[in-house]
Every structure is written in C-alpha cells, then in structure tokens.
N, C-alpha and C. Protein backbone atom coordinates (compact mmCIF):
# COMPACT_ATOMS: atom_id res chain seq x y z
N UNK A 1 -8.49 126.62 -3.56
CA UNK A 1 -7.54 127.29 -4.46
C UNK A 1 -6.89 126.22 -5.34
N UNK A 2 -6.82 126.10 -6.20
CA UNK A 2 -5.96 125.67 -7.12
C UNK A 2 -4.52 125.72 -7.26
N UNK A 3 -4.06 124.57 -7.53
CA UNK A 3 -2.55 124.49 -7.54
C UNK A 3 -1.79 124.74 -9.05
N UNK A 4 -0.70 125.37 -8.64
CA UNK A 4 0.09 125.30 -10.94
C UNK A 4 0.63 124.02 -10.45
N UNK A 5 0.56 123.25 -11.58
CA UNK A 5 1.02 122.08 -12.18
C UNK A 5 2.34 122.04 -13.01
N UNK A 6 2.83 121.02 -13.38
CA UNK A 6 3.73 121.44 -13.84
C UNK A 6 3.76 121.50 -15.40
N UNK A 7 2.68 120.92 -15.58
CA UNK A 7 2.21 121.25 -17.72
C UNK A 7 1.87 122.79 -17.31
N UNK A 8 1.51 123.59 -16.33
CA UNK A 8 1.49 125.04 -16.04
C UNK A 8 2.28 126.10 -16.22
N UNK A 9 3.23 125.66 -15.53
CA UNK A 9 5.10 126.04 -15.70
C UNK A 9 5.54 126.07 -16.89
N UNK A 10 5.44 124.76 -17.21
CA UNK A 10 6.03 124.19 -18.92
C UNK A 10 5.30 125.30 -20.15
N UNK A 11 4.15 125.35 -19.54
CA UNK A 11 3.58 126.52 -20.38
C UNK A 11 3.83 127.59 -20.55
N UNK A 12 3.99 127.92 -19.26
CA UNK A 12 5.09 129.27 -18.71
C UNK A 12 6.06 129.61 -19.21
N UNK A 13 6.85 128.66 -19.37
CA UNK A 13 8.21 128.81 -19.50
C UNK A 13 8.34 129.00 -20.98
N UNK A 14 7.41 128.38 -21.68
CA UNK A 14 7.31 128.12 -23.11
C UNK A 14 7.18 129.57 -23.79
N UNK A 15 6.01 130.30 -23.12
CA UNK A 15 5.54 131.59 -23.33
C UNK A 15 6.44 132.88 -23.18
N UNK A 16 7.20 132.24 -22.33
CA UNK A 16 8.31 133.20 -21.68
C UNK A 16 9.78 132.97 -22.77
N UNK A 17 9.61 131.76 -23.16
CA UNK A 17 10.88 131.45 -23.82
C UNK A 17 12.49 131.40 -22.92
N UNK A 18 11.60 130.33 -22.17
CA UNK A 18 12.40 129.91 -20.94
C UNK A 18 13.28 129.09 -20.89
N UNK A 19 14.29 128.30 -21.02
CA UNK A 19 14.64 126.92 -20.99
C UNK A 19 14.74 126.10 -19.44
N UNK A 20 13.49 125.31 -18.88
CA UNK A 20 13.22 124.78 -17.71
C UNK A 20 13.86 123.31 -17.66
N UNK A 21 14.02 123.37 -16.73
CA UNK A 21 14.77 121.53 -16.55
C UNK A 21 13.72 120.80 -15.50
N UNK A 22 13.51 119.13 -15.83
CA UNK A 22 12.12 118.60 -15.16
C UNK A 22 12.39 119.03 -13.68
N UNK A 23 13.22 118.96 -12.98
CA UNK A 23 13.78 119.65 -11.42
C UNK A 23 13.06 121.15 -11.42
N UNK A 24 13.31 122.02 -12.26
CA UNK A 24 13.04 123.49 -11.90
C UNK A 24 11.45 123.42 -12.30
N UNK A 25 10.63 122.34 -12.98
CA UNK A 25 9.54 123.00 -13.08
C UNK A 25 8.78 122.20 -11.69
N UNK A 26 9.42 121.38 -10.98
CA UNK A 26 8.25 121.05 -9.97
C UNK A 26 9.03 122.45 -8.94
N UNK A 27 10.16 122.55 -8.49
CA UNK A 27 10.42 123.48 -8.22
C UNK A 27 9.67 124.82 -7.71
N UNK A 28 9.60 125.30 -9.44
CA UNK A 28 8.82 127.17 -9.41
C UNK A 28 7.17 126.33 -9.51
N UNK A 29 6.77 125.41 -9.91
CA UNK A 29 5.43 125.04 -9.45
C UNK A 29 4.86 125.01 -7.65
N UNK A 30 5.85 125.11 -7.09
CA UNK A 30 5.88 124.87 -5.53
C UNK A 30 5.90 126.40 -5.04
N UNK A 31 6.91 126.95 -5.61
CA UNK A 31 6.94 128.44 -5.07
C UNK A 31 5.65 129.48 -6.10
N UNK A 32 5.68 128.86 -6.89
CA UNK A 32 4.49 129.57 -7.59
C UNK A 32 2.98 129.58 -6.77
N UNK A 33 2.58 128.62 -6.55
CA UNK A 33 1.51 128.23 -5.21
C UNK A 33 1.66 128.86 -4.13
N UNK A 34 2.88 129.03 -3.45
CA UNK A 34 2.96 129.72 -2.55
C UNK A 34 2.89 131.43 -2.89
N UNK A 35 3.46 131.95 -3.94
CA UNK A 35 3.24 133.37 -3.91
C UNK A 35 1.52 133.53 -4.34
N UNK A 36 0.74 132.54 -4.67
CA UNK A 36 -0.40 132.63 -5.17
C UNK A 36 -0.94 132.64 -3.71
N UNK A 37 -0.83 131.83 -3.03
CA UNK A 37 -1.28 131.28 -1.18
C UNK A 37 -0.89 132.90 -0.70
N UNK A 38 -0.43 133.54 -0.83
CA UNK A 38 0.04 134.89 -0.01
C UNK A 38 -0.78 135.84 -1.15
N UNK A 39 -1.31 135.67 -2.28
CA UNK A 39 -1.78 137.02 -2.96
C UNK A 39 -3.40 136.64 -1.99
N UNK A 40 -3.70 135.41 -1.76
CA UNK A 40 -4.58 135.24 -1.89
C UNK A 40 -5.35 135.62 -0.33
N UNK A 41 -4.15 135.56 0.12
CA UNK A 41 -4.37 135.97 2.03
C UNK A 41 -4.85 137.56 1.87
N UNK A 42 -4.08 138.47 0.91
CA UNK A 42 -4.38 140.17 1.06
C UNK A 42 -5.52 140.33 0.96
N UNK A 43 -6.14 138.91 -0.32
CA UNK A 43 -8.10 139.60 -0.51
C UNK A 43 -8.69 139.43 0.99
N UNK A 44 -8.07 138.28 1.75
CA UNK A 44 -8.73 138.12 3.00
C UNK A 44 -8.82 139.42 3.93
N UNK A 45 -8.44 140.36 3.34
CA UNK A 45 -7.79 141.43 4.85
C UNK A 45 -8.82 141.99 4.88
N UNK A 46 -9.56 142.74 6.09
CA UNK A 46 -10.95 143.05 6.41
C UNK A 46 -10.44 144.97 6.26
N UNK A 47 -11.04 145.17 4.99
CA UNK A 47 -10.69 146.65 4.79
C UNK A 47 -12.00 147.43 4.11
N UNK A 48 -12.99 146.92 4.59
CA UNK A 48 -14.70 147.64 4.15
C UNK A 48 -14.49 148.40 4.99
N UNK A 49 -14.02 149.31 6.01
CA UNK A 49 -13.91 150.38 6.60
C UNK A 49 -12.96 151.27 6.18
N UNK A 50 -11.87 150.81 5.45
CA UNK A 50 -11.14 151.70 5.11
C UNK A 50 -11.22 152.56 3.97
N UNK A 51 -10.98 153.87 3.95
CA UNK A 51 -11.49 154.67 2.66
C UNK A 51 -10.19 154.14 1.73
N UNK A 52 -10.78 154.29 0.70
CA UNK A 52 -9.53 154.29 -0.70
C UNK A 52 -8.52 155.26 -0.65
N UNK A 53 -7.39 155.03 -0.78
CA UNK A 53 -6.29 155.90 -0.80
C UNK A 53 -5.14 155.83 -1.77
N UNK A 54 -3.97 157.20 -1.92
CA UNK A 54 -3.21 156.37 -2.95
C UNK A 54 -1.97 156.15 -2.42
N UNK A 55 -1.80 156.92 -1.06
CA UNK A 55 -1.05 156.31 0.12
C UNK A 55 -1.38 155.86 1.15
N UNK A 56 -0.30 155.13 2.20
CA UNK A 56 -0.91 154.84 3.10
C UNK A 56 -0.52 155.53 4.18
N UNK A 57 0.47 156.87 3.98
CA UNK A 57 0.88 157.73 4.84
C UNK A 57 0.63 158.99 4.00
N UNK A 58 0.03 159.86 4.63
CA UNK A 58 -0.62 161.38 3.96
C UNK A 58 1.00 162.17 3.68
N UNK A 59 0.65 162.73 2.38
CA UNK A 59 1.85 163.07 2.02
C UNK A 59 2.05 164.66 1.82
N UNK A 60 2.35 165.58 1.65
CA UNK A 60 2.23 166.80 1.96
C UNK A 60 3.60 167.70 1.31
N UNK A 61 3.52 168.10 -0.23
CA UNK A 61 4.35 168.74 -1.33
C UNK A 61 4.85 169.68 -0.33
N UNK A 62 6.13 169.93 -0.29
CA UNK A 62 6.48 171.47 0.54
C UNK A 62 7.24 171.95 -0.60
N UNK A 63 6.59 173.11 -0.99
CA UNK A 63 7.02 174.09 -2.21
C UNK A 63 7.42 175.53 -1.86
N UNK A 64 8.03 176.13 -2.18
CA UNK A 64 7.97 177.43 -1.75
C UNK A 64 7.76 178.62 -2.42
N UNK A 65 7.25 179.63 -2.60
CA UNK A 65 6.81 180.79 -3.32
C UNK A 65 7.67 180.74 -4.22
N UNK A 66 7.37 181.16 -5.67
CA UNK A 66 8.29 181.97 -6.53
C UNK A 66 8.72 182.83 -6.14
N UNK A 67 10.15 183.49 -6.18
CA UNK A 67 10.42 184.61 -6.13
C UNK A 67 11.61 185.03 -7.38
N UNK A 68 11.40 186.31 -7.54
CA UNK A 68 12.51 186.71 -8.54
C UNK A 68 13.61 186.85 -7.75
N UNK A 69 14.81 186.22 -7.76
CA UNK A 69 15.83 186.86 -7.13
C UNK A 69 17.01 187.04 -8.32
N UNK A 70 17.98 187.59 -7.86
CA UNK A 70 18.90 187.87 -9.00
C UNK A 70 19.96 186.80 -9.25
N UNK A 71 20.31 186.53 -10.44
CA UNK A 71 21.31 185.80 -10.62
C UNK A 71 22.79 186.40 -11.53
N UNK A 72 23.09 185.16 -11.99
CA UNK A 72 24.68 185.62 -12.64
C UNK A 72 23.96 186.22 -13.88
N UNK A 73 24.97 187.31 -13.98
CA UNK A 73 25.17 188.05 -15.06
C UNK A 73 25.31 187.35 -16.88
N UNK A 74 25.03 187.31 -17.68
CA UNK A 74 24.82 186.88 -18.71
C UNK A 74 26.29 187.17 -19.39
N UNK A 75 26.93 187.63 -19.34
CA UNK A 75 28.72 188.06 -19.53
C UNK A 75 29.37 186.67 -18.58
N UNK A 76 29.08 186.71 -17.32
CA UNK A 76 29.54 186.05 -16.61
C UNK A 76 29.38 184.20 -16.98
N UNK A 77 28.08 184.14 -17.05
CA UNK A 77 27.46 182.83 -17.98
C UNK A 77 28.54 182.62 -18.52
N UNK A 78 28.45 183.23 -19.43
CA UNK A 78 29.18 182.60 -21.41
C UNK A 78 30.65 182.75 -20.82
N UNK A 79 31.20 183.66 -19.99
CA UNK A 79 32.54 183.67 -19.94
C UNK A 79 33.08 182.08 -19.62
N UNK A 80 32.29 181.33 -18.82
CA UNK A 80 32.73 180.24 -18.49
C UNK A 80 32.31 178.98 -19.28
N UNK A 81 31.25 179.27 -20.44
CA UNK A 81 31.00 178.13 -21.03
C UNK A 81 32.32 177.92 -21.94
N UNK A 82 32.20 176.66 -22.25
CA UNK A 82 33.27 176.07 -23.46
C UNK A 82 33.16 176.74 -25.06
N UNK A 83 31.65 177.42 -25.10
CA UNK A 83 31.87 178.27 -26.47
C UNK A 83 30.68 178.14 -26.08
N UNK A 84 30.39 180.13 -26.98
CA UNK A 84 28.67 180.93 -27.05
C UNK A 84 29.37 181.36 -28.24
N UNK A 85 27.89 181.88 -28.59
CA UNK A 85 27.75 182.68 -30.13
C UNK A 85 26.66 183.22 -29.52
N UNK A 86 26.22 184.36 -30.16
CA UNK A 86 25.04 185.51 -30.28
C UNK A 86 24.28 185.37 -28.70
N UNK A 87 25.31 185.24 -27.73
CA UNK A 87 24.82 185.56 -26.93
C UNK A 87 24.44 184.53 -26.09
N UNK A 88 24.52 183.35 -26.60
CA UNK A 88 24.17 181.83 -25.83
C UNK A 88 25.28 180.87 -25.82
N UNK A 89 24.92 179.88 -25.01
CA UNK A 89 26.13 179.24 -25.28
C UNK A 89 26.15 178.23 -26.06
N UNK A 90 26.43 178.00 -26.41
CA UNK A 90 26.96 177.09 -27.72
C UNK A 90 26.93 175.59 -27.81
N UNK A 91 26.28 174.67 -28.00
CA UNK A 91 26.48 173.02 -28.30
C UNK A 91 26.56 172.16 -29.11
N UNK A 92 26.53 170.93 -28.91
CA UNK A 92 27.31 170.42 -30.21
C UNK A 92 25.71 169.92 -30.62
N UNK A 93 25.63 170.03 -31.93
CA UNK A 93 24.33 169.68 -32.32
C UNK A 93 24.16 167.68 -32.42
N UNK A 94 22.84 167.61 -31.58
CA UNK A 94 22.83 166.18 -31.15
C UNK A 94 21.84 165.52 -32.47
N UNK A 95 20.59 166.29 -32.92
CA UNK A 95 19.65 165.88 -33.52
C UNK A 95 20.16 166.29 -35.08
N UNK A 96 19.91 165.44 -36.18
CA UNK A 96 19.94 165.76 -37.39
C UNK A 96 18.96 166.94 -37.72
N UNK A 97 18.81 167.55 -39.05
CA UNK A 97 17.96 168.55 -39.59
C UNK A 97 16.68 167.85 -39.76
N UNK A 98 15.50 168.70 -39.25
CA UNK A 98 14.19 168.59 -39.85
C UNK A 98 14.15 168.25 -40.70
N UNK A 99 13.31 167.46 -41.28
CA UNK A 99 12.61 167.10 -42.77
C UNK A 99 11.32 167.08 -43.05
C-alpha cells in the first residue's frame, strides 16, 4: 500500500483551499494512511457468500389501509384560521407573479 506524503497533503490542502502548517501536514499525512490502512482492511472481508443487499437488517414498511374517516367541518377549519376568503384559508403570498 502506499503511503500520502506530505507534497500529498500540500496538494490537498491546496485543492481544498486549506491553510496547512509544516506540523499539520506530517500530521493528517499520518492519519490519512491510517484511514486508508482501515478502508483497505473492509476489501479484505470474505463476503463471496453474501448476497447483495441494501440493508443489513430486513426492513419491513408498516402502513395501514386507507380509510375515509370523517373530519372537521370546513366552517370549523376557517373559523380558527387567522383569515379565509372564498372558502379557504388565506396566506400571505410568498412567491412573486408568473412571468
């Protein structure tokens, strides 16, 4: 495996528009290797038996039937909004006019 260097970092940092100090780039060059040393352990994991999945615990939607049931009254609605007109209630207009 290959190690980042620290003209690596510097590159990094450059790309990123970073401001690094010579301390922080041997630094994240050290921990950078190491999160690379741990990506590199997962390819090791012996998973040719395992089917593809998009969890790793089966997941199971609990939905429940539509039903019509009744609600508040449309008088009752508007009585409590802050202002209706023609029957709706009323808001403050957020979007400018079409063009």
């Amino acid at each position: 495996m290959s190690s980042i260097s620290r003209s690596d970092v510097a590159h990094l940092a450059r790309l990123s528009r970073l401001a690094v100090t010579d301390e922080e780039l041997d630094q994240f060059a050290g921990q950078l290797d190491q999160v690379l040393a741990a990506v590199a352990r997962v390819g090791e994991a012996a998973v040719a038996d395992v089917p593809p999945m998009t969890h790793a615990v089966p997941l199971t939607n609990v939905l429940r039937p539509d039903e019509v049931t009744p609600s508040l009254a449309r008088d009752v609605v508007l009585a409590g909004a802050p202002a209706a007109e023609d029957g709706r209630i009323r808001v403050p207009r957020i979007l400018g006019d079409a063009e």
